[in-house]
PDB file of N, CA and C in Angstrom:
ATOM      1  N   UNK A   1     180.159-105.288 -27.485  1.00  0.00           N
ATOM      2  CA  UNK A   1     179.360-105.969 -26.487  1.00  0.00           C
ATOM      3  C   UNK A   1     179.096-105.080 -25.281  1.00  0.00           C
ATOM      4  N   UNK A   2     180.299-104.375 -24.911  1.00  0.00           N
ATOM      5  CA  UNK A   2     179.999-103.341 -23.581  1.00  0.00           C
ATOM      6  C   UNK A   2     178.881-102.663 -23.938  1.00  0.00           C
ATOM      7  N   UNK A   3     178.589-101.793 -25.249  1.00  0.00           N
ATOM      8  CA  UNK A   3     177.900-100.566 -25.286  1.00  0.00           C
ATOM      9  C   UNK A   3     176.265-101.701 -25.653  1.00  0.00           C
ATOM     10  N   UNK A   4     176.489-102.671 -25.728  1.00  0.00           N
ATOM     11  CA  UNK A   4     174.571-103.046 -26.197  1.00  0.00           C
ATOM     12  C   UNK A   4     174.186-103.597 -24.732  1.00  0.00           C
ATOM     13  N   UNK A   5     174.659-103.775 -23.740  1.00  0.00           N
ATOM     14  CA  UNK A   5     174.052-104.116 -22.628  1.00  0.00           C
ATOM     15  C   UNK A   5     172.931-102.857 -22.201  1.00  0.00           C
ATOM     16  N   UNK A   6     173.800-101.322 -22.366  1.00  0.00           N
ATOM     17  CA  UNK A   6     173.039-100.104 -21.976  1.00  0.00           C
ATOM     18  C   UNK A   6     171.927 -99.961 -22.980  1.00  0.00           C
ATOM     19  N   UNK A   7     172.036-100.223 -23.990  1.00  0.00           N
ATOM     20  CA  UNK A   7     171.146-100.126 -24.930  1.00  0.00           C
ATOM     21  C   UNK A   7     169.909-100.805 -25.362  1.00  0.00           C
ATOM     22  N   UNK A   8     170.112-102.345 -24.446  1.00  0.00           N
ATOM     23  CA  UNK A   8     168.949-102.667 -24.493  1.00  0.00           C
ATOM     24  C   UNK A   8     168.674-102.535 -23.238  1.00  0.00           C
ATOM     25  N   UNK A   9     168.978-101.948 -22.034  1.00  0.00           N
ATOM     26  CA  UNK A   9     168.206-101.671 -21.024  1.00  0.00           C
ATOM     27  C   UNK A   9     167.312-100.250 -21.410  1.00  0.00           C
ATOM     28  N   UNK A  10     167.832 -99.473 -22.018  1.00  0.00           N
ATOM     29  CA  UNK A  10     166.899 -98.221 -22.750  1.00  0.00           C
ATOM     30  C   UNK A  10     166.380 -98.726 -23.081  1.00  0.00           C
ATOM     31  N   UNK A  11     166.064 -99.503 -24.068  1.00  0.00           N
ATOM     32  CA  UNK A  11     165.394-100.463 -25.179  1.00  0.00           C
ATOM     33  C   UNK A  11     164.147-100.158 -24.177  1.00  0.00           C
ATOM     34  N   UNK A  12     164.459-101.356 -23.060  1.00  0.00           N
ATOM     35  CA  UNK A  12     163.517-102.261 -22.480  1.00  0.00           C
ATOM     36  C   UNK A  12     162.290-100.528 -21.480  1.00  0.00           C
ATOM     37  N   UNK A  13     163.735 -99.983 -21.133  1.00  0.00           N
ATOM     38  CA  UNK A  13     162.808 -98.687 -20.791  1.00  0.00           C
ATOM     39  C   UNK A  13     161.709 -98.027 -21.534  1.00  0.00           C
ATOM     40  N   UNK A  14     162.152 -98.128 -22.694  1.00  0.00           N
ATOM     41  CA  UNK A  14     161.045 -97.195 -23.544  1.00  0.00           C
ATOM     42  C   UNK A  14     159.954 -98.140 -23.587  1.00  0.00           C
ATOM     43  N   UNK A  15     160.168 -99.505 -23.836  1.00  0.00           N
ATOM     44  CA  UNK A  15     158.869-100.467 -23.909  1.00  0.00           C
ATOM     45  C   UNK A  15     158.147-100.274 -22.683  1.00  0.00           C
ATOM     46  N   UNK A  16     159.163-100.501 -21.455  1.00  0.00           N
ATOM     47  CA  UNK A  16     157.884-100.274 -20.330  1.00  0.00           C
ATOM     48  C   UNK A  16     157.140 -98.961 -20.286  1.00  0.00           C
ATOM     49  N   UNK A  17     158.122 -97.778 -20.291  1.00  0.00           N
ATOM     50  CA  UNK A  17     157.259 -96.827 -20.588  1.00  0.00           C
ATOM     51  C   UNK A  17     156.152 -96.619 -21.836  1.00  0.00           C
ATOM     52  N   UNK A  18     156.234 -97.097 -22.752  1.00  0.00           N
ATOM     53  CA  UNK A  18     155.115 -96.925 -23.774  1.00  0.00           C
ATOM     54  C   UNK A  18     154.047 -97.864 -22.973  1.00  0.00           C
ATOM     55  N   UNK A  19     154.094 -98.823 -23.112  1.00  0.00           N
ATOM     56  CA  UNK A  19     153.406-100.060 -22.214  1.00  0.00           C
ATOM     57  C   UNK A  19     152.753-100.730 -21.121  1.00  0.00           C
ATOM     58  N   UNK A  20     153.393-100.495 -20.224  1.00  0.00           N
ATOM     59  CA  UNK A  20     152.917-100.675 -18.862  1.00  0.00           C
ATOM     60  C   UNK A  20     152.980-100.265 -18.013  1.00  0.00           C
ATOM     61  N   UNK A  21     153.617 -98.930 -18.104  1.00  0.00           N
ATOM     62  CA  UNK A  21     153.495 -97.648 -17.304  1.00  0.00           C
ATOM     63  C   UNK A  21     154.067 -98.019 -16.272  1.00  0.00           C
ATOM     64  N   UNK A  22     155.590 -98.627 -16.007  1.00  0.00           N
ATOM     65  CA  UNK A  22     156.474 -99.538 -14.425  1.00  0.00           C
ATOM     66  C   UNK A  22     156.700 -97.922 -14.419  1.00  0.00           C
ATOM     67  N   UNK A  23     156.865 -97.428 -13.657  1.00  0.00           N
ATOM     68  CA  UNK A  23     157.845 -96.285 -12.773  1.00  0.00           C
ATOM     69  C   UNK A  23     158.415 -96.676 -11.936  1.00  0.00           C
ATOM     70  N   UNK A  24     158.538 -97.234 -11.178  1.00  0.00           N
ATOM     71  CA  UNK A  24     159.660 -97.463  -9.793  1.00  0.00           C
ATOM     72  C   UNK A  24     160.829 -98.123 -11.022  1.00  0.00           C
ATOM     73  N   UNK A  25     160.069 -99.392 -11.485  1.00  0.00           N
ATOM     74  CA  UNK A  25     160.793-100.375 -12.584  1.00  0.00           C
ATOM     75  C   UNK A  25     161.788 -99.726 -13.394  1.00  0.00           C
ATOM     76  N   UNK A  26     161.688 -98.524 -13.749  1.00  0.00           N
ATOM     77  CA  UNK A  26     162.169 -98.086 -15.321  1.00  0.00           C
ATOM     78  C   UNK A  26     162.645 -97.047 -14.673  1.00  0.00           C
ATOM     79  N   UNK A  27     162.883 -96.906 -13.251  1.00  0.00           N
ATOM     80  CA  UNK A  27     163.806 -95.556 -12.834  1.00  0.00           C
ATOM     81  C   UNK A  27     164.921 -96.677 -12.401  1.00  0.00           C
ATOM     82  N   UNK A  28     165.061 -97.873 -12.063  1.00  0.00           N
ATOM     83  CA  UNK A  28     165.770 -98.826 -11.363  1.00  0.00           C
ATOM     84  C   UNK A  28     166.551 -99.175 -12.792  1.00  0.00           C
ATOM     85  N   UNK A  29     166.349 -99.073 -13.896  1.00  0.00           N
ATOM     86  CA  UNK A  29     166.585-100.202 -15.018  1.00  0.00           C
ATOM     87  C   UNK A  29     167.156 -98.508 -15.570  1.00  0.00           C
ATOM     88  N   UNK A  30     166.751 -97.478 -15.434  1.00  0.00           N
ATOM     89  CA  UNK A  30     167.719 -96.347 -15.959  1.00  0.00           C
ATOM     90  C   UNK A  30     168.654 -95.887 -15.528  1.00  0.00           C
ATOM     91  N   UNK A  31     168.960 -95.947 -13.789  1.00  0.00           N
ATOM     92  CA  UNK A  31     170.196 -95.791 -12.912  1.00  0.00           C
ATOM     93  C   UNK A  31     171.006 -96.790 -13.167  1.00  0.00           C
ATOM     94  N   UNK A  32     170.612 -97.828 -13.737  1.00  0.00           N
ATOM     95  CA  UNK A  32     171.216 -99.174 -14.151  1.00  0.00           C
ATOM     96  C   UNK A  32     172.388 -98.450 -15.401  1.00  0.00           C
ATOM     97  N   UNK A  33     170.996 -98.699 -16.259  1.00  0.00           N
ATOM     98  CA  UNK A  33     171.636 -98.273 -17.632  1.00  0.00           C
ATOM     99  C   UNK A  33     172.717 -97.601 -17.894  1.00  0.00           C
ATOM    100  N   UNK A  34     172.366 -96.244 -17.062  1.00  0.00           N
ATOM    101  CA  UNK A  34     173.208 -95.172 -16.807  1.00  0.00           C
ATOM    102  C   UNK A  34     174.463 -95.009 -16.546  1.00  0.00           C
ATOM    103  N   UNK A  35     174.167 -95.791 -15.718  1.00  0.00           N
ATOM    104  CA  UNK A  35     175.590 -96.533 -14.777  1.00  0.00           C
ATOM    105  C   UNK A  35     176.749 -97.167 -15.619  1.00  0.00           C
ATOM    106  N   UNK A  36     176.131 -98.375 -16.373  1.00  0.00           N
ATOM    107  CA  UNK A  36     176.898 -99.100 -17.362  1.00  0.00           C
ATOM    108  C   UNK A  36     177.340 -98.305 -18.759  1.00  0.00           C
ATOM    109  N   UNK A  37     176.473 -97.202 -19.148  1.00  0.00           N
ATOM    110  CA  UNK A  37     176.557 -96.456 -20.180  1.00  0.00           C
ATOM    111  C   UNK A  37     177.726 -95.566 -19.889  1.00  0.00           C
ATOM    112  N   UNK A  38     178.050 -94.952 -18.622  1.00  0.00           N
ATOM    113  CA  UNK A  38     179.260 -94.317 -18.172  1.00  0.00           C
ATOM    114  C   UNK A  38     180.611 -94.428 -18.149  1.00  0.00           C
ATOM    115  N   UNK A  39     180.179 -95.875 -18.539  1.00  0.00           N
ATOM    116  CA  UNK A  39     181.616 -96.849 -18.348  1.00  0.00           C
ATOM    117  C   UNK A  39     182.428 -96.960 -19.578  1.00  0.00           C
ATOM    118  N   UNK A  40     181.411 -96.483 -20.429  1.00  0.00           N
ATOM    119  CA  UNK A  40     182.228 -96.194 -22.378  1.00  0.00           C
ATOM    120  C   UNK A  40     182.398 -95.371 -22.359  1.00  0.00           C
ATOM    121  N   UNK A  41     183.181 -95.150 -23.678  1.00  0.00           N
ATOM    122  CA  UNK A  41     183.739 -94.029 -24.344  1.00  0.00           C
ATOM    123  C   UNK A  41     182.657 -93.117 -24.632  1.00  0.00           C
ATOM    124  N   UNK A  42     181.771 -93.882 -25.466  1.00  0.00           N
ATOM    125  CA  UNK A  42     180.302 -92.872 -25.745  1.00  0.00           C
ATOM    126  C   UNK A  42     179.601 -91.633 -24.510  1.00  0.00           C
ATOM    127  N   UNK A  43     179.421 -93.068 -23.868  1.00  0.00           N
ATOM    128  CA  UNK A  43     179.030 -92.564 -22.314  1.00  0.00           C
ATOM    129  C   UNK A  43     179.709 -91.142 -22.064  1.00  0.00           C
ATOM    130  N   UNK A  44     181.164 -91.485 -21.336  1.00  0.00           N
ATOM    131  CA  UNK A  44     182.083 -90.565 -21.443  1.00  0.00           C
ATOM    132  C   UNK A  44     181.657 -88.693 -22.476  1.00  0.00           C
ATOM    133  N   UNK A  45     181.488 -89.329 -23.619  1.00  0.00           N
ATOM    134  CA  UNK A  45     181.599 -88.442 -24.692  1.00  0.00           C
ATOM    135  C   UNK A  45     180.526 -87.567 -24.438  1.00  0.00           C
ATOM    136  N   UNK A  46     179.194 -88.582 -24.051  1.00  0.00           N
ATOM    137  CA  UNK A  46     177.787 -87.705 -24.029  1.00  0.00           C
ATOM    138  C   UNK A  46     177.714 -86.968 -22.754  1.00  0.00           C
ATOM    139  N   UNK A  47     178.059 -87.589 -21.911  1.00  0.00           N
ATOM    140  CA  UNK A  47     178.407 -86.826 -20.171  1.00  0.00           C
ATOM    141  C   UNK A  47     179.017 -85.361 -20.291  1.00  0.00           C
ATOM    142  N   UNK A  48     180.208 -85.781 -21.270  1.00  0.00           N
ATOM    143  CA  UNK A  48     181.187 -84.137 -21.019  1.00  0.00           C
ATOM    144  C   UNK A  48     180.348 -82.825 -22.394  1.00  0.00           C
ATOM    145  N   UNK A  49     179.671 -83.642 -23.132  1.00  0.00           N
ATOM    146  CA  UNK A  49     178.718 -82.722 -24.071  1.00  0.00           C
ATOM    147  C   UNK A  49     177.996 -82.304 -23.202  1.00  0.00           C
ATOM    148  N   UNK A  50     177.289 -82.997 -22.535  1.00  0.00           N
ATOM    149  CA  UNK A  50     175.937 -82.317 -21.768  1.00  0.00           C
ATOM    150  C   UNK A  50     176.361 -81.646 -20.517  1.00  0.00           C
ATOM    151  N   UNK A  51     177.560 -81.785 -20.255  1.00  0.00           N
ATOM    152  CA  UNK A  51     178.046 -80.777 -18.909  1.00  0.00           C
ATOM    153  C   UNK A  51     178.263 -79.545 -19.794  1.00  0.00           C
ATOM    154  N   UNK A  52     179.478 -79.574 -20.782  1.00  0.00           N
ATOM    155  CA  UNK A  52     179.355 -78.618 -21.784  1.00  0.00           C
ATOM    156  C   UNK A  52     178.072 -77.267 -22.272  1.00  0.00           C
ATOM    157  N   UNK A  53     177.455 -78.057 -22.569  1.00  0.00           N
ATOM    158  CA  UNK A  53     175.955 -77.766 -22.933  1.00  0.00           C
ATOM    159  C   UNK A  53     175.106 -76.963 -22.048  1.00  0.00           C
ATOM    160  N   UNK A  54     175.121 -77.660 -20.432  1.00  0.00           N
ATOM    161  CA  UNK A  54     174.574 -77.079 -19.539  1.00  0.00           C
ATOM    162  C   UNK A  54     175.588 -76.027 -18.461  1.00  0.00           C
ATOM    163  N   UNK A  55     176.513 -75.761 -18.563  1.00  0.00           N
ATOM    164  CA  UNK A  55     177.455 -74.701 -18.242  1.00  0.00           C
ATOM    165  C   UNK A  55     177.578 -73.624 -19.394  1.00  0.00           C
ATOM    166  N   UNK A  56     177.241 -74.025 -20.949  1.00  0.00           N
ATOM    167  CA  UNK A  56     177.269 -72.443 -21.360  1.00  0.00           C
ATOM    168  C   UNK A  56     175.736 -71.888 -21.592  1.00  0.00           C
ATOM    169  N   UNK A  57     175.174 -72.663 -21.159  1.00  0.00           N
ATOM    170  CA  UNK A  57     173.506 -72.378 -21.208  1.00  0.00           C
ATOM    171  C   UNK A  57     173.471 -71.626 -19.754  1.00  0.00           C
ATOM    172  N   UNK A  58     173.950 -72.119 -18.607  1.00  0.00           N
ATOM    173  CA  UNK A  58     174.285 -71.118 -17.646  1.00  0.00           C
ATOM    174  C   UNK A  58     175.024 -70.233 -17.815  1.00  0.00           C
ATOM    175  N   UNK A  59     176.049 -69.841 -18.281  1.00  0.00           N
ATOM    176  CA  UNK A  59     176.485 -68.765 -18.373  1.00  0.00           C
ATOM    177  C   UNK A  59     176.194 -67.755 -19.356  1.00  0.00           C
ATOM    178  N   UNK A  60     175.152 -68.407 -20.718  1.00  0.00           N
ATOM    179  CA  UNK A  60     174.610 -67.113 -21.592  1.00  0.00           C
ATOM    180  C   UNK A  60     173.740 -66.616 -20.731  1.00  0.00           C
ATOM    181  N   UNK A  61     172.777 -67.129 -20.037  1.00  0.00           N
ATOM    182  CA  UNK A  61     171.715 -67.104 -18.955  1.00  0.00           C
ATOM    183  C   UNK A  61     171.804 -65.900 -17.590  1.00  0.00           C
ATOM    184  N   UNK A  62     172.845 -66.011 -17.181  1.00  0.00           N
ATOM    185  CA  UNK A  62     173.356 -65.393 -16.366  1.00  0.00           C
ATOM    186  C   UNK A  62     174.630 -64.055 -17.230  1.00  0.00           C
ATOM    187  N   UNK A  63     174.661 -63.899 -18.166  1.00  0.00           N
ATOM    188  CA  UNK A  63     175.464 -62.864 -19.256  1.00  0.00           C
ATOM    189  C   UNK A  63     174.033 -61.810 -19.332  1.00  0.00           C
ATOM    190  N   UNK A  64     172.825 -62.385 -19.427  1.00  0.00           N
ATOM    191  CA  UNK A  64     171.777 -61.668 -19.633  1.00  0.00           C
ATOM    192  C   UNK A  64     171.589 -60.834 -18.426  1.00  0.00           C
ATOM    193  N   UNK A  65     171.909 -61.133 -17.365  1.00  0.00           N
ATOM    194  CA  UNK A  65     171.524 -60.333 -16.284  1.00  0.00           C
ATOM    195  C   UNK A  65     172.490 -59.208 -15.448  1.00  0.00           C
ATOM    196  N   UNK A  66     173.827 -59.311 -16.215  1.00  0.00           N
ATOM    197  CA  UNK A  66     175.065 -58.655 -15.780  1.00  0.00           C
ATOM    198  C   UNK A  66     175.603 -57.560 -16.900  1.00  0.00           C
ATOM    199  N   UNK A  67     176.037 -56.365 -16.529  1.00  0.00           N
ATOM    200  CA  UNK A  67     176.404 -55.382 -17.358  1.00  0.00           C
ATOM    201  C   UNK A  67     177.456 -55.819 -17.987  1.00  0.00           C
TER     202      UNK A  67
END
């Protein structure tokens, strides 16, 4: 039950975005999402991948420019 609350607020994001083009709406309903999505394990899981992800992408990045 925790993890489908975030999921249908994505849900509902992608509809407005395909749809009716809300922007203020669907940045409010993704800080939302976000928020509640953080609060799982998943959440958790995908957060420390994508810190992961974006710290060795900085550091191959910056390997390129150092002897």
């Amino acid at each position: 039950m925790v993890i489908a609350v975030p999921l249908l607020l994505l849900a509902l994001i992608v509809y407005l975005c395909r749809h009716h083009r809300h922007k203020p709406s669907t940045a409010l309903l993704g800080c939302l999402a976000g928020v509640l999505l953080a609060g799982t394990a998943i959440g958790a899981g995908l957060a420390n991948g994508a810190a992961d992800l974006i710290t060795s992408g900085f550091s191959a990045l910056g390997s390129l420019f150092t002897d």
